[in-house]
Protein backbone atom coordinates (compact mmCIF):
# COMPACT_ATOMS: atom_id res chain seq x y z
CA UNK A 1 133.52 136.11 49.85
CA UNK A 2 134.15 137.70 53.35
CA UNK A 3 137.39 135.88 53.65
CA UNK A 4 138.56 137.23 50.19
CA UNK A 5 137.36 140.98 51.32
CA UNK A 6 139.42 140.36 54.43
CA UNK A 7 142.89 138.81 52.79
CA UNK A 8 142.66 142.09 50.02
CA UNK A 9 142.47 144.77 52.95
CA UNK A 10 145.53 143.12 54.73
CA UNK A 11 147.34 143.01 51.53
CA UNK A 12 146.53 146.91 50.81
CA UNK A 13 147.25 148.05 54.58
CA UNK A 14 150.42 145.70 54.33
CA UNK A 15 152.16 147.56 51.58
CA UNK A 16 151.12 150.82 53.20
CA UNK A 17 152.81 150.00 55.86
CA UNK A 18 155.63 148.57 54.50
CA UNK A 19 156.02 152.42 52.58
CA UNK A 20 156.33 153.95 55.52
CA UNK A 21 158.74 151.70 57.53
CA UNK A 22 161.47 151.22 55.33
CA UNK A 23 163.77 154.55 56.72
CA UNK A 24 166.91 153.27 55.02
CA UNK A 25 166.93 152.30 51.35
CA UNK A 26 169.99 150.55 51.39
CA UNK A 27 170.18 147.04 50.93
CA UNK A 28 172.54 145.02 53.28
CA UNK A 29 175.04 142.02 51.62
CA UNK A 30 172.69 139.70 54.05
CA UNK A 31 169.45 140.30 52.42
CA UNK A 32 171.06 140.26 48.99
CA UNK A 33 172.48 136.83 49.98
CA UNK A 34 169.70 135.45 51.39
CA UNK A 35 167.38 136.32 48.18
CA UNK A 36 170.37 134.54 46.17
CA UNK A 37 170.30 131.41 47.76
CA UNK A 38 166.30 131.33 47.53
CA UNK A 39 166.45 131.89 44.33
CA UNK A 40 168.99 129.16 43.42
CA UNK A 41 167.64 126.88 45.54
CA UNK A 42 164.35 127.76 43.15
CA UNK A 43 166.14 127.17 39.89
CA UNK A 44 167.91 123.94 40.98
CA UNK A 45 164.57 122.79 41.71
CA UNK A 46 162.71 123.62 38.77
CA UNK A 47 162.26 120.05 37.38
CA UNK A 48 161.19 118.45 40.60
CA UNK A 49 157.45 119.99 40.89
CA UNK A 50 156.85 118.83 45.05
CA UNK A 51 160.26 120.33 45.76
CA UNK A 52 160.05 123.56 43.69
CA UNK A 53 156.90 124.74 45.52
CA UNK A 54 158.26 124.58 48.19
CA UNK A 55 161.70 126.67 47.11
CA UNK A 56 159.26 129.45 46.01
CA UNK A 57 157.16 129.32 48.92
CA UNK A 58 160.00 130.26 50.91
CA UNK A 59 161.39 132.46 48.47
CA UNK A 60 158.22 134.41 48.03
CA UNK A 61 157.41 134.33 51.71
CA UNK A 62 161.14 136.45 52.22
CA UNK A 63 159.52 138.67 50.05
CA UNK A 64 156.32 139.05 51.70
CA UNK A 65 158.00 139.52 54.50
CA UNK A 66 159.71 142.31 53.44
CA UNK A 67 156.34 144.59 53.79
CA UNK A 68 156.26 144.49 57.59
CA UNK A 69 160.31 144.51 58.27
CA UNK A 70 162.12 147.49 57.74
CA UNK A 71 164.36 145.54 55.42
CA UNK A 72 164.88 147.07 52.26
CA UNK A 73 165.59 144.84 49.07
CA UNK A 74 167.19 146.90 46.25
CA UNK A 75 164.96 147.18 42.54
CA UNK A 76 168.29 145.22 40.84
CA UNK A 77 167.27 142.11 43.19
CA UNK A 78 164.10 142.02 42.88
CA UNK A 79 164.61 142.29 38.72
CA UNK A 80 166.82 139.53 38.93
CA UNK A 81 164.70 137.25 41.15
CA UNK A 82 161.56 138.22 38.31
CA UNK A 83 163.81 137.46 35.21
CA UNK A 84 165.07 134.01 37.26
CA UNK A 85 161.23 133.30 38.11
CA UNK A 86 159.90 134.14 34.71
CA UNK A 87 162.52 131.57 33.24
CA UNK A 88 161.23 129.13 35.48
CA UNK A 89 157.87 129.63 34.80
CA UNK A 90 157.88 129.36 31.53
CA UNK A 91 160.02 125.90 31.85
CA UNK A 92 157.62 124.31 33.39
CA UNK A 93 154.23 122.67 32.78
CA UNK A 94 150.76 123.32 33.79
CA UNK A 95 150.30 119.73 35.30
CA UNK A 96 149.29 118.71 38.92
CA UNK A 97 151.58 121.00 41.68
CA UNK A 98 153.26 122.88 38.70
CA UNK A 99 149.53 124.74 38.29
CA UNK A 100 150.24 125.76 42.03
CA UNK A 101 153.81 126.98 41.16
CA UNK A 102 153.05 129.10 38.69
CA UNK A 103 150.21 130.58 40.69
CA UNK A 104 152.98 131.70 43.38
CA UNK A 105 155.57 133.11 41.05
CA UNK A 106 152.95 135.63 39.80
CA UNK A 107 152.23 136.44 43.48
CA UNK A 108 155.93 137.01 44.18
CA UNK A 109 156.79 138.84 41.10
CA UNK A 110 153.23 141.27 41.57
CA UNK A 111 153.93 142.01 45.69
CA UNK A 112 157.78 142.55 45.03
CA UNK A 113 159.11 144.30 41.33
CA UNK A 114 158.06 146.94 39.14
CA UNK A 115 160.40 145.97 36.62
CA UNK A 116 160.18 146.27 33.27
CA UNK A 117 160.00 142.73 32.61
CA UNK A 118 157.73 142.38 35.75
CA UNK A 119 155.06 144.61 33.34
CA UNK A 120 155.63 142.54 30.08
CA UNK A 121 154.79 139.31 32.14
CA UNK A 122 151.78 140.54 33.54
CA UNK A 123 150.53 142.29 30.76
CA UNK A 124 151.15 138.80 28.71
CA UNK A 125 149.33 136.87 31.21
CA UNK A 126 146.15 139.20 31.58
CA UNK A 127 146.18 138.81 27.47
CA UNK A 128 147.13 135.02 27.53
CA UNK A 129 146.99 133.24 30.85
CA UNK A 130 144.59 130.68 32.17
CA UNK A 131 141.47 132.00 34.36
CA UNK A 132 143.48 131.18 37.75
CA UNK A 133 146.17 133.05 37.01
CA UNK A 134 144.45 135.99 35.59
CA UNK A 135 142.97 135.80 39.41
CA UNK A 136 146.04 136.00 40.92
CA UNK A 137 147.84 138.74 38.74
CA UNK A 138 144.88 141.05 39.77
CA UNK A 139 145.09 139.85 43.46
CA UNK A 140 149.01 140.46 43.16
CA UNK A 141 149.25 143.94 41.84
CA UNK A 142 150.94 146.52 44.30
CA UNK A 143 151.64 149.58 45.53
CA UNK A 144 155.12 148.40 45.94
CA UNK A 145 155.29 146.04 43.64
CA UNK A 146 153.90 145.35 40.05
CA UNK A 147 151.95 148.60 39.03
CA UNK A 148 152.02 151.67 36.73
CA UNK A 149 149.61 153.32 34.02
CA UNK A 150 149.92 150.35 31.52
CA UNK A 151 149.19 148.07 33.96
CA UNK A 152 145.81 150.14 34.95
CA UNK A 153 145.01 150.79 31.55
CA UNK A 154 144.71 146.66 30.93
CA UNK A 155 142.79 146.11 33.87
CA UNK A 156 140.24 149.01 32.24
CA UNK A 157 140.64 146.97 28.89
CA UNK A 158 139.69 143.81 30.16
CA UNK A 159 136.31 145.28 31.99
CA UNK A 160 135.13 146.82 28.40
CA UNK A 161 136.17 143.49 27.05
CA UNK A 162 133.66 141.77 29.38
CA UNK A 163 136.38 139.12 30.35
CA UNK A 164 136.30 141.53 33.83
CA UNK A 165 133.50 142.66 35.90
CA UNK A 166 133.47 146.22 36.91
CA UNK A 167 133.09 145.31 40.87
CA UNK A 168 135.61 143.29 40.61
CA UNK A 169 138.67 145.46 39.34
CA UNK A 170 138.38 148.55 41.85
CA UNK A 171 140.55 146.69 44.48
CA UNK A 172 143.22 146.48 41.54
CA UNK A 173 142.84 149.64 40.03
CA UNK A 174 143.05 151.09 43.99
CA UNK A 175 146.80 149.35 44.00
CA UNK A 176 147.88 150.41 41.09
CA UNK A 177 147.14 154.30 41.23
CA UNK A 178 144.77 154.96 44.10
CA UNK A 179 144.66 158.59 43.15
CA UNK A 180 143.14 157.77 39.46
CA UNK A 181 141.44 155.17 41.13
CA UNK A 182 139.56 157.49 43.81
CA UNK A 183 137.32 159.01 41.39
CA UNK A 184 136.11 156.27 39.48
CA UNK A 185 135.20 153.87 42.91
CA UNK A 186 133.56 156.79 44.31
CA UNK A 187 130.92 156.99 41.00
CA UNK A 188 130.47 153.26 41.18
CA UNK A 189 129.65 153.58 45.02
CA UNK A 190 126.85 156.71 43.79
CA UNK A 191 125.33 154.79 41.80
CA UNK A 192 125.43 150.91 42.50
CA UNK A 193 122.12 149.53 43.84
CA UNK A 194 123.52 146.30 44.09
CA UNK A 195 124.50 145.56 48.04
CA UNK A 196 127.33 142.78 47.45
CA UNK A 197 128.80 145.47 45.03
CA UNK A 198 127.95 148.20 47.31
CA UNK A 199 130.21 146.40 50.58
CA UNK A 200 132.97 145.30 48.16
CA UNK A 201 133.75 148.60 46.68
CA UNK A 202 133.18 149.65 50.34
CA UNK A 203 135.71 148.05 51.93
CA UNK A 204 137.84 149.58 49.20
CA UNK A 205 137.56 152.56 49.70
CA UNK A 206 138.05 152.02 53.18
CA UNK A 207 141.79 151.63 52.19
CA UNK A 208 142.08 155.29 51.52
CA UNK A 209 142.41 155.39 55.51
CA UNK A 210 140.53 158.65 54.94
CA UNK A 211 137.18 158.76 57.11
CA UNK A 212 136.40 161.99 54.93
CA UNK A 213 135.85 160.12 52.11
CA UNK A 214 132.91 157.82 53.63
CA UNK A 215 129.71 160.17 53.12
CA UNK A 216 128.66 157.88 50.15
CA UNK A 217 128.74 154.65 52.77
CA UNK A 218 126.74 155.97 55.84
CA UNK A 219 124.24 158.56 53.92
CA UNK A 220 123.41 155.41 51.41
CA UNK A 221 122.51 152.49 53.86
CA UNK A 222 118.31 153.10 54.15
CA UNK A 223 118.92 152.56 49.52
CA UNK A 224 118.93 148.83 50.30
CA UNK A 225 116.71 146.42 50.79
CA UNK A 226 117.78 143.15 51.87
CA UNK A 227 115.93 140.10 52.12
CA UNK A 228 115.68 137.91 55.37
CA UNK A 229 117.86 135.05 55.03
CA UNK A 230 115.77 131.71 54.45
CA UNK A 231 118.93 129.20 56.12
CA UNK A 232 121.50 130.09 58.80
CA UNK A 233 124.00 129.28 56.52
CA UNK A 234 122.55 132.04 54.48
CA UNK A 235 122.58 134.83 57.70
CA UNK A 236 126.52 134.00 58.22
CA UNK A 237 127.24 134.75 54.33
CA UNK A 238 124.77 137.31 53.40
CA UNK A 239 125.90 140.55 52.97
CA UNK A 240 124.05 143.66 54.47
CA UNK A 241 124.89 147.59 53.59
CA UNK A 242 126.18 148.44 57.06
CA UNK A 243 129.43 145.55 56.05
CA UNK A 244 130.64 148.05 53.87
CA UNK A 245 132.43 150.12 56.52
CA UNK A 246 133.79 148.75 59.33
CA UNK A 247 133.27 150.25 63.50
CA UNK A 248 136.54 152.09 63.58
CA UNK A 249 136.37 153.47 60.18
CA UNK A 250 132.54 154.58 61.74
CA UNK A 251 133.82 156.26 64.84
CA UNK A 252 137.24 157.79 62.67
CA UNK A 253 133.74 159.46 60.24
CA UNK A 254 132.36 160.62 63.45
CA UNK A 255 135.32 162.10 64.71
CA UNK A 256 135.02 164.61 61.63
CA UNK A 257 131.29 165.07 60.96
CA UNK A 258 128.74 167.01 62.76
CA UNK A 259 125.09 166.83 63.13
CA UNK A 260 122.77 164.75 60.77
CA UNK A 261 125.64 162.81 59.77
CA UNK A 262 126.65 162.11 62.96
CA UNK A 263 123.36 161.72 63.68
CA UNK A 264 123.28 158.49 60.81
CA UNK A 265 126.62 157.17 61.84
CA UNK A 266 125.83 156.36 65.43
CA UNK A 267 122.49 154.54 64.06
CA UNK A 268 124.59 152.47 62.00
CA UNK A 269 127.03 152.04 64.69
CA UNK A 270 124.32 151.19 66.86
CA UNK A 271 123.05 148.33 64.32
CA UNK A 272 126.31 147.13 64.27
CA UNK A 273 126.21 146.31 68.23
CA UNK A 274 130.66 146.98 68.63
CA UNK A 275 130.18 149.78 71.35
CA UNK A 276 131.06 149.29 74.84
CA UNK A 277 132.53 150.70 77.73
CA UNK A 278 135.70 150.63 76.55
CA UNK A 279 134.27 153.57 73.95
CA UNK A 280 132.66 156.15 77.19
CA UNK A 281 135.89 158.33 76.45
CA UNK A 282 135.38 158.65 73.00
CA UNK A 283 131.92 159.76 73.15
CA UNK A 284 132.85 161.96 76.03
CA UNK A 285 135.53 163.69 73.83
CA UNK A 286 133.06 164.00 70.77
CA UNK A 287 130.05 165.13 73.53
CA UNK A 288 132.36 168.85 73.47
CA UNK A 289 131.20 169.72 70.02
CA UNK A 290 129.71 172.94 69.65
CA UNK A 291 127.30 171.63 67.51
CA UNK A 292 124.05 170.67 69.90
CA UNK A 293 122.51 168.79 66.98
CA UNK A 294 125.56 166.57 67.43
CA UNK A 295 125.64 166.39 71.24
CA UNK A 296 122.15 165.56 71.02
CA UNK A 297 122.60 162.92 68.74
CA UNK A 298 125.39 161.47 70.83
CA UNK A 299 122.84 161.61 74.07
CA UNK A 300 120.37 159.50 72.04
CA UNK A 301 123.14 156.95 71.16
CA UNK A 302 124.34 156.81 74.88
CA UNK A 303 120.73 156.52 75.99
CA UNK A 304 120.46 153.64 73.77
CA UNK A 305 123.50 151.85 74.51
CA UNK A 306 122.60 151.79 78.10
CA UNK A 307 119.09 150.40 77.78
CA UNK A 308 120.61 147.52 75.27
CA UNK A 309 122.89 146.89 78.20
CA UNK A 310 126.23 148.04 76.29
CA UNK A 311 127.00 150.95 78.84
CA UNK A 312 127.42 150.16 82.43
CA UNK A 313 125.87 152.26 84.85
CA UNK A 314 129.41 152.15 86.78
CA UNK A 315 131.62 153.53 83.61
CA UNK A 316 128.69 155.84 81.96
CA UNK A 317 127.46 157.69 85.23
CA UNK A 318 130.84 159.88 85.59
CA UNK A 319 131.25 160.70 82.20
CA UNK A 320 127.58 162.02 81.76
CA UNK A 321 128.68 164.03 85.30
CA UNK A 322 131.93 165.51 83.85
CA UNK A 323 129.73 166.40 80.53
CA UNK A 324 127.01 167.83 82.41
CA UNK A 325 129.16 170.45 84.17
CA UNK A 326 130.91 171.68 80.72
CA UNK A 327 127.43 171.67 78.87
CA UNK A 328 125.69 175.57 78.23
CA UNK A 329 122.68 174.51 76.87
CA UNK A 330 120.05 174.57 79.60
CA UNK A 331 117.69 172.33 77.42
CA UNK A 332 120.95 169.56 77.12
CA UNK A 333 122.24 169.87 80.63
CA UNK A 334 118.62 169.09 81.69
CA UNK A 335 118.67 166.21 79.77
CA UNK A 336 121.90 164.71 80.49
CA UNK A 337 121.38 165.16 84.12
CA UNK A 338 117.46 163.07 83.53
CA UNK A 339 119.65 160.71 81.86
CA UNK A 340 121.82 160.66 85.09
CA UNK A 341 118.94 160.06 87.15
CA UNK A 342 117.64 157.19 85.29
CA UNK A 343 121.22 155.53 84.91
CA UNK A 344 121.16 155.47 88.80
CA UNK A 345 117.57 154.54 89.39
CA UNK A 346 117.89 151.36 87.08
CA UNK A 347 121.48 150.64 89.32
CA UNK A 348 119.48 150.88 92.08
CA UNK A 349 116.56 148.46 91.27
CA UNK A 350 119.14 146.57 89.92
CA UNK A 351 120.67 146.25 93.44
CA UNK A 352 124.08 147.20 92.56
């Protein structure tokens, strides 16, 4: 499950990238040619099953590739390799590697074309395809590739239809229009009270690259109960609330949020255990709020983090110095200078 959360926010971040690096949309006589002999070397393959997954392989990793280059492959190539790999696809069986090929030619068409012919394929296969492939459409729909309101519209389709669970079509729907998309995953997040569901859609919404978005993840996290794991196998795969946002989206929401929220963040951060020293100028940055709720808030997390061993006394003990001398609050710069004092008593009976 993990693994499969992981592989679908590399594949979104991917073709973010990719939309921002390509500067010039021209395509160079090089790519073009290499694409051409891929894709012949694909066809001339077609009836030799070992062979021909191995032509698409290479064809569809060129593609793939494509995303973090700033090559740029023209839509008339990437039509042409669809309409070439559609042919192929439907000449072949559905026996022994030829299940494997087809899986991969729905994975190069969905990263790479928005054709028109890319659509009719995938809207066929969500219709008419086996389970496996209906799997891998969904996993291969793109920002840059396969994608559009039909295509959205189907995915909603098949969820009413049953033949699609609602949890499991957000990370779709996200590729295909995240904007339409936003609305909808931020209801299911409101409402879900199941914790599996409540990390997947998560981590989804996590794509947005938008820490202002996250309320629903950090003010939601005391809704769950989870139940200790009975086997360590169990611990390693069981999913708790505080998966469903990762540390640096965490600090990013802290960055922009003041107060009780901030407040909730660095207890989930905390719970997490990612802090270190390599974090002191963060916190120092954030400790110049003019909110004291929030500077407070921050004190109890860097209290904390020092008695669970995360903060040296070394790195922490001029930062709390350099905050001291900037904070106004009387109350505060009592406090941080206590904390000061305790820092360097527990060096010293430490003998460092």
């Amino acid at each position: 499950m993990k693994k499969i959360l992981i592989f679908s926010i590399i594949i979104s971040f991917a073709t973010l990238l990719h939309a921002q690096g390509v500067a010039n949309k021209v395509e160079t006589p090089e790519v073009r040619e290499t694409i051409n002999k891929m894709l012949a070397d694909v066809e001339s393959a077609k009836s030799k099953p070992l062979p021909l997954n191995r032509a698409i392989n290479t064809l569809s990793d060129q593609l793939l590739n494509n995303w973090n280059t700033k090559v740029y492959v023209s839509p008339d190539t990437t039509r042409n390799v669809t309409k070439k790999l559609i042919a192929v696809f439907n000449g072949i069986n559905d026996e022994g590697t030829n299940q494997a090929n087809k899986l991969r030619i729905i994975e190069a068409i969905g990263f790479s074309d928005n054709s028109q012919e890319a659509h009719d394929f995938f809207l066929s296969l969500m219709e008419k395809g086996t389970k496996k492939q209906q799997e891998m459409l969904l996993r291969s729909l793109s920002p840059i590739g396969v994608r559009g309101d039909d295509i959205y519209q189907k995915v909603k389709e098949l969820v009413i239809k049953g033949t699609l669970k609602e949890e499991n079509s957000f990370a779709a729907l996200q590729r295909v229009d995240a904007k339409k998309a936003l609305p909808e995953i931020q209801r299911f997040l409101s409402t879900t009270k199941n914790v599996e569901h409540f990390v997947k859609i998560g981590l989804v919404l996590s794509y947005y690259q938008d820490p202002n978005l996250l309320d629903v993840l950090v003010e939601r996290q005391s809704e769950f109960k989870v139940e200790q794991p009975k086997t360590m196998q169990e611990a390693m795969n069981r999913m708790e609330p505080a998966d469903a946002i990762g540390s640096k989206d965490l600090k990013k929401y802290i960055e922009v949020r003041e107060g009780g929220k901030v407040k909730s963040a660095l207890a989930l951060l905390r719970k997490k255990g990612t802090s270190g020293d390599k974090d002191l100028s963060f916190f120092e940055k954030r400790l110049s709020s003019n909110v004291s709720e929030t500077r407070e808030a921050l004190l109890d997390f860097i209290q904390d983090q020092v008695d669970d061993g995360n903060f040296s006394a070394d790195k922490v003990t001029p930062v709390l110095k350099r905050v001291e001398l900037n904070e106004k609050n009387g109350k505060i710069k009592t406090r941080i200078k206590n904390l000061i004092d305790k820092v360097n008593q527990r060096k010293v009976k430490e003998g460092k």
